[in-house]
PDB file of N, CA and C in Angstrom:
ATOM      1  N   UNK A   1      69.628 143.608  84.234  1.00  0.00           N
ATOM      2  CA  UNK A   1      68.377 144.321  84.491  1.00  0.00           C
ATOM      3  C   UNK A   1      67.493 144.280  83.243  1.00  0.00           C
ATOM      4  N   UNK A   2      66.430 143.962  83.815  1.00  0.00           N
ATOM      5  CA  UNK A   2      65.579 144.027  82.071  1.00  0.00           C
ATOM      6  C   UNK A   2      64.797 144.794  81.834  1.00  0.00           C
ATOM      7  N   UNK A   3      64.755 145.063  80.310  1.00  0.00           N
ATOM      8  CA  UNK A   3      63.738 146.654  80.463  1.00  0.00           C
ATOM      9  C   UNK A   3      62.395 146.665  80.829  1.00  0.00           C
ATOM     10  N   UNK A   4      61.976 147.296  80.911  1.00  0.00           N
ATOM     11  CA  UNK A   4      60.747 147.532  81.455  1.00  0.00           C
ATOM     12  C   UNK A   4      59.463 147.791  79.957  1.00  0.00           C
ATOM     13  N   UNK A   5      58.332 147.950  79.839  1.00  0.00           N
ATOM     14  CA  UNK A   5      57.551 147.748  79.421  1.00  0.00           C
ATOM     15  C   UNK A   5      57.424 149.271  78.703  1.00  0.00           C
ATOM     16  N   UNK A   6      57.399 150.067  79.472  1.00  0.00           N
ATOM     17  CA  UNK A   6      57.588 151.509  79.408  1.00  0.00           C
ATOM     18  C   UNK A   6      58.778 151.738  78.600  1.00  0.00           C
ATOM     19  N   UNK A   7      59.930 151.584  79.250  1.00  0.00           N
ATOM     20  CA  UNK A   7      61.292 151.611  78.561  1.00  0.00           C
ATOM     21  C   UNK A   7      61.158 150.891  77.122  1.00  0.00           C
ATOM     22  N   UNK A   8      60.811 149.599  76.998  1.00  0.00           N
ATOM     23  CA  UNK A   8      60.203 148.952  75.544  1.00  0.00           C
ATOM     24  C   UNK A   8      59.854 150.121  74.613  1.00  0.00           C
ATOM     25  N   UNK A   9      58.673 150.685  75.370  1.00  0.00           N
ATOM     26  CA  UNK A   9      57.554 151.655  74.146  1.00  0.00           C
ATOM     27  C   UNK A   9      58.416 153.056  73.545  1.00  0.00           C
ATOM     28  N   UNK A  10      59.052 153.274  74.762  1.00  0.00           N
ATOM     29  CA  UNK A  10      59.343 154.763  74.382  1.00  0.00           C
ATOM     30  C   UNK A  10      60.700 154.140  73.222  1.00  0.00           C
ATOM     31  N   UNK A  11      61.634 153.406  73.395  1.00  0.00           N
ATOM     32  CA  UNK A  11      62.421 152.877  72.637  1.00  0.00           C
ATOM     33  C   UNK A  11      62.020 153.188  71.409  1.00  0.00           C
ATOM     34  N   UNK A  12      60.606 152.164  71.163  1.00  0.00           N
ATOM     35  CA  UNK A  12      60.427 152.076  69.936  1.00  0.00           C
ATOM     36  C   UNK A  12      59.517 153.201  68.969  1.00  0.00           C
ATOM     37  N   UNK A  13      59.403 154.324  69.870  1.00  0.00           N
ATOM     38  CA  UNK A  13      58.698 154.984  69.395  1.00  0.00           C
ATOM     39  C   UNK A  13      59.898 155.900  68.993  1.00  0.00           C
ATOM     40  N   UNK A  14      61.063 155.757  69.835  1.00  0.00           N
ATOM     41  CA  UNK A  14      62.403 156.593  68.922  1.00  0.00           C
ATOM     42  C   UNK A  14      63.231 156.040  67.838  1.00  0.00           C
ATOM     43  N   UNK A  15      62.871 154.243  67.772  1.00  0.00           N
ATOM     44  CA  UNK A  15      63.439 153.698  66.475  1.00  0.00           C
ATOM     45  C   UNK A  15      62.783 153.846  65.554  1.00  0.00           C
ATOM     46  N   UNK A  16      60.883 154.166  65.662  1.00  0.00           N
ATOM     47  CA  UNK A  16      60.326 154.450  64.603  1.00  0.00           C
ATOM     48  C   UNK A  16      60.210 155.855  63.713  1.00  0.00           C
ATOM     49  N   UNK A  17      60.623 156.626  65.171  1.00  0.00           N
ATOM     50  CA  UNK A  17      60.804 157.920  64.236  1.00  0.00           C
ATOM     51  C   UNK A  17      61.941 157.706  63.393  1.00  0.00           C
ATOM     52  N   UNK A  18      63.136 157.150  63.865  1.00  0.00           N
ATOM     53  CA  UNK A  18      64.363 157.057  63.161  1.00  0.00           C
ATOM     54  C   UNK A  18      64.167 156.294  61.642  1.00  0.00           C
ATOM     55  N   UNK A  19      63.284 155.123  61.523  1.00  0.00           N
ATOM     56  CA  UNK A  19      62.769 154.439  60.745  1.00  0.00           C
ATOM     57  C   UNK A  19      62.476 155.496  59.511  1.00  0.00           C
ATOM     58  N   UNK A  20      61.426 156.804  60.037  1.00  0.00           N
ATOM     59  CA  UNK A  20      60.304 157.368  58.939  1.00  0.00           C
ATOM     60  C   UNK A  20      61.760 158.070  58.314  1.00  0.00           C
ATOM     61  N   UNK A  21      62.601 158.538  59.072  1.00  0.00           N
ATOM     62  CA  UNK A  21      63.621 159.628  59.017  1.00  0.00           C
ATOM     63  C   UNK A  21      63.951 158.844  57.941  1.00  0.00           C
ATOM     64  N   UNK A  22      64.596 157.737  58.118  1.00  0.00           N
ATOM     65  CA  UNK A  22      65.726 156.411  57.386  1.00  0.00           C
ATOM     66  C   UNK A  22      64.324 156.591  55.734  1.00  0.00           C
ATOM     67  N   UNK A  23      63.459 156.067  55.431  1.00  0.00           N
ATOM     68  CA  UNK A  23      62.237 156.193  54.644  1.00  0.00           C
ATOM     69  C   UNK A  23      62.622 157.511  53.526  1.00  0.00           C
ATOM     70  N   UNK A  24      62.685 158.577  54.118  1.00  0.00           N
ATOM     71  CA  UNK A  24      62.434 160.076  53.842  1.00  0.00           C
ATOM     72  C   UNK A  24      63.523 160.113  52.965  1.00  0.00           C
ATOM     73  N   UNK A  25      64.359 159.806  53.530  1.00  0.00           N
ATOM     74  CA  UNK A  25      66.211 159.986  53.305  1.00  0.00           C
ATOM     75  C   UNK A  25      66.511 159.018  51.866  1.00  0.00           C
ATOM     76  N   UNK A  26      66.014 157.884  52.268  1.00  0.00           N
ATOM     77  CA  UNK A  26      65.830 156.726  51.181  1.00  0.00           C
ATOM     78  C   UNK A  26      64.765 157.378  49.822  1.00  0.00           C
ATOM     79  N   UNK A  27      63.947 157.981  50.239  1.00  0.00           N
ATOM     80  CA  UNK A  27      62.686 158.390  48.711  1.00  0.00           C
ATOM     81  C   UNK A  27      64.101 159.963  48.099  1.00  0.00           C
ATOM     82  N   UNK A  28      64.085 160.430  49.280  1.00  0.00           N
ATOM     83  CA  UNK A  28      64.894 161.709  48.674  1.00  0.00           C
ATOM     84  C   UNK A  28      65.692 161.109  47.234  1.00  0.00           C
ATOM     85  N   UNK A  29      66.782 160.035  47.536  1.00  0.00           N
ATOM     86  CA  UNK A  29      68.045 159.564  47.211  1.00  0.00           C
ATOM     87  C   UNK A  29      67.854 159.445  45.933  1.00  0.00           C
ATOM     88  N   UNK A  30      66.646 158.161  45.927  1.00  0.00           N
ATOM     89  CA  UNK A  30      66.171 157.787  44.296  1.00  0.00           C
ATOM     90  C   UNK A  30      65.262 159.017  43.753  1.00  0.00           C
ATOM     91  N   UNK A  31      64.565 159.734  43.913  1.00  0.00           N
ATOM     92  CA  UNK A  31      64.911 160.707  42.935  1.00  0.00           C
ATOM     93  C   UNK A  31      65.601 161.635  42.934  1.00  0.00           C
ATOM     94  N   UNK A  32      66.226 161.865  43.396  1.00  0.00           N
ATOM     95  CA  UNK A  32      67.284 162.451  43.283  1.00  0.00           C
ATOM     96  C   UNK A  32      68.312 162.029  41.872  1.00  0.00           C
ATOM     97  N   UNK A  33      68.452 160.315  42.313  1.00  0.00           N
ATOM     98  CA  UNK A  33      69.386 159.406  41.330  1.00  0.00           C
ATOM     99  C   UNK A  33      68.532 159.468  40.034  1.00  0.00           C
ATOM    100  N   UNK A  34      67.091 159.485  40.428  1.00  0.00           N
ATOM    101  CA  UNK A  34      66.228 159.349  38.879  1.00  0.00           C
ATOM    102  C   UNK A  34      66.421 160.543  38.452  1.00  0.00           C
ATOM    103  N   UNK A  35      66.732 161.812  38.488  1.00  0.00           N
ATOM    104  CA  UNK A  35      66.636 163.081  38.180  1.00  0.00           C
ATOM    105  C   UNK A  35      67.611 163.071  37.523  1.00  0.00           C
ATOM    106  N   UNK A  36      68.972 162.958  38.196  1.00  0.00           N
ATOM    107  CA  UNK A  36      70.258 162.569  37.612  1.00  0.00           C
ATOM    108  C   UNK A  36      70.471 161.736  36.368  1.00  0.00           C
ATOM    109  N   UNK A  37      69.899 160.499  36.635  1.00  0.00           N
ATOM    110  CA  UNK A  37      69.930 159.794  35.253  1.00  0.00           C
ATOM    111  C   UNK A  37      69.056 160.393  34.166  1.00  0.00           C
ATOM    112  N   UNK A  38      67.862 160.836  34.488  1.00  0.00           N
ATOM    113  CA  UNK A  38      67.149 161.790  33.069  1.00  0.00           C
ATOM    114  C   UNK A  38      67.768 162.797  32.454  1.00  0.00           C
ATOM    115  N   UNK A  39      68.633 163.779  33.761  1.00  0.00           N
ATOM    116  CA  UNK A  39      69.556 164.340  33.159  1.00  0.00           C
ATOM    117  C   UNK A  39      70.457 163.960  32.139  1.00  0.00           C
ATOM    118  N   UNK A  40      70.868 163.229  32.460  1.00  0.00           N
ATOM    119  CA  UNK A  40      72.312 162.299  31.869  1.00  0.00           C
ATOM    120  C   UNK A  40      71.536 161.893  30.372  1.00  0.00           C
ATOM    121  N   UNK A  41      70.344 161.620  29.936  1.00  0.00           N
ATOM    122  CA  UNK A  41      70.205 161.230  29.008  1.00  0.00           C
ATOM    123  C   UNK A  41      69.518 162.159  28.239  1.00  0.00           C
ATOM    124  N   UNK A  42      69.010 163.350  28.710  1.00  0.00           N
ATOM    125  CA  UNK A  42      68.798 164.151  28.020  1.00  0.00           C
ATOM    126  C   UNK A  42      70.236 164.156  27.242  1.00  0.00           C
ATOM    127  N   UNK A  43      71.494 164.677  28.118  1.00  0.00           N
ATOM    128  CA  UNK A  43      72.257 165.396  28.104  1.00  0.00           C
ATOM    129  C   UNK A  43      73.050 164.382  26.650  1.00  0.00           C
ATOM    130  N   UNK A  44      72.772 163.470  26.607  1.00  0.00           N
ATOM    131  CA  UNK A  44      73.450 162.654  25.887  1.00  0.00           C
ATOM    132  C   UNK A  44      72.465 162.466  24.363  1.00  0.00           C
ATOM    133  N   UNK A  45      71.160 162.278  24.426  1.00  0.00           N
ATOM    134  CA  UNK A  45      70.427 162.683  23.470  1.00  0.00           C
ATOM    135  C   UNK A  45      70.816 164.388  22.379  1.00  0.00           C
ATOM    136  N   UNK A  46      70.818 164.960  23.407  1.00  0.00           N
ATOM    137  CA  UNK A  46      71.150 166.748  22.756  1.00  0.00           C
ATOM    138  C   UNK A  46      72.523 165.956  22.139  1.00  0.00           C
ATOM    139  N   UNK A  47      73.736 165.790  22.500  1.00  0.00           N
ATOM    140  CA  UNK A  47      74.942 165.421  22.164  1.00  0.00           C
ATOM    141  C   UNK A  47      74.473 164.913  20.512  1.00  0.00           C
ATOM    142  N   UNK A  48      73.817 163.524  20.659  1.00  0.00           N
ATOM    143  CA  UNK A  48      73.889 162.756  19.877  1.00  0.00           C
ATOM    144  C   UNK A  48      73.421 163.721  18.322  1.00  0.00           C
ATOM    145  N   UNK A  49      71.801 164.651  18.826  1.00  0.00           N
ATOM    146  CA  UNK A  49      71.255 165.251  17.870  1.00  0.00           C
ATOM    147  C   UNK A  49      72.502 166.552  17.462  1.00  0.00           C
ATOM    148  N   UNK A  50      73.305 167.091  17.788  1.00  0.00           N
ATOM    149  CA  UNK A  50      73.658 167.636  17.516  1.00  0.00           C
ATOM    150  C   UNK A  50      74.829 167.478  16.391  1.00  0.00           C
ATOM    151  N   UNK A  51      75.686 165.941  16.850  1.00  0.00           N
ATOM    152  CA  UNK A  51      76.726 165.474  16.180  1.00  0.00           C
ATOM    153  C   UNK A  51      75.717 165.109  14.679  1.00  0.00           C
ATOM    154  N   UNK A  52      75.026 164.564  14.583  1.00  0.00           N
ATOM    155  CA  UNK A  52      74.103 164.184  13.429  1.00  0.00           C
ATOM    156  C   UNK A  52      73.953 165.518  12.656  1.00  0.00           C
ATOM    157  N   UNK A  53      73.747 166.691  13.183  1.00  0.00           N
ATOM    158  CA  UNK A  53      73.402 167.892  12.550  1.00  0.00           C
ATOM    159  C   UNK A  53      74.251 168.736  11.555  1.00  0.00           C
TER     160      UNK A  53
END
């Protein structure tokens, strides 16, 4: 049976929401990961200035 034209649209109007979702999820991640790594180098900077001190 083949889909229909209708059946087509609405499809893709639920893979595209899934798409923006997939997008959202993906921007969250990297900063998230960028936050993390600034952390990490603060955290390692303070270290460093401190052993020097």
């Amino acid at each position: 049976m083949q889909p229909t034209a209708e059946t087509n649209a609405s499809r893709n109007v639920g893979l595209e929401a899934q798409l923006e979702q997939v997008a959202a999820n993906l921007a969250f991640l990297v900063v998230q990961a960028h936050r993390r790594d600034r952390s990490k180098v603060a955290k390692s900077t303070k270290v460093a200035a401190d052993s020097n001190s």
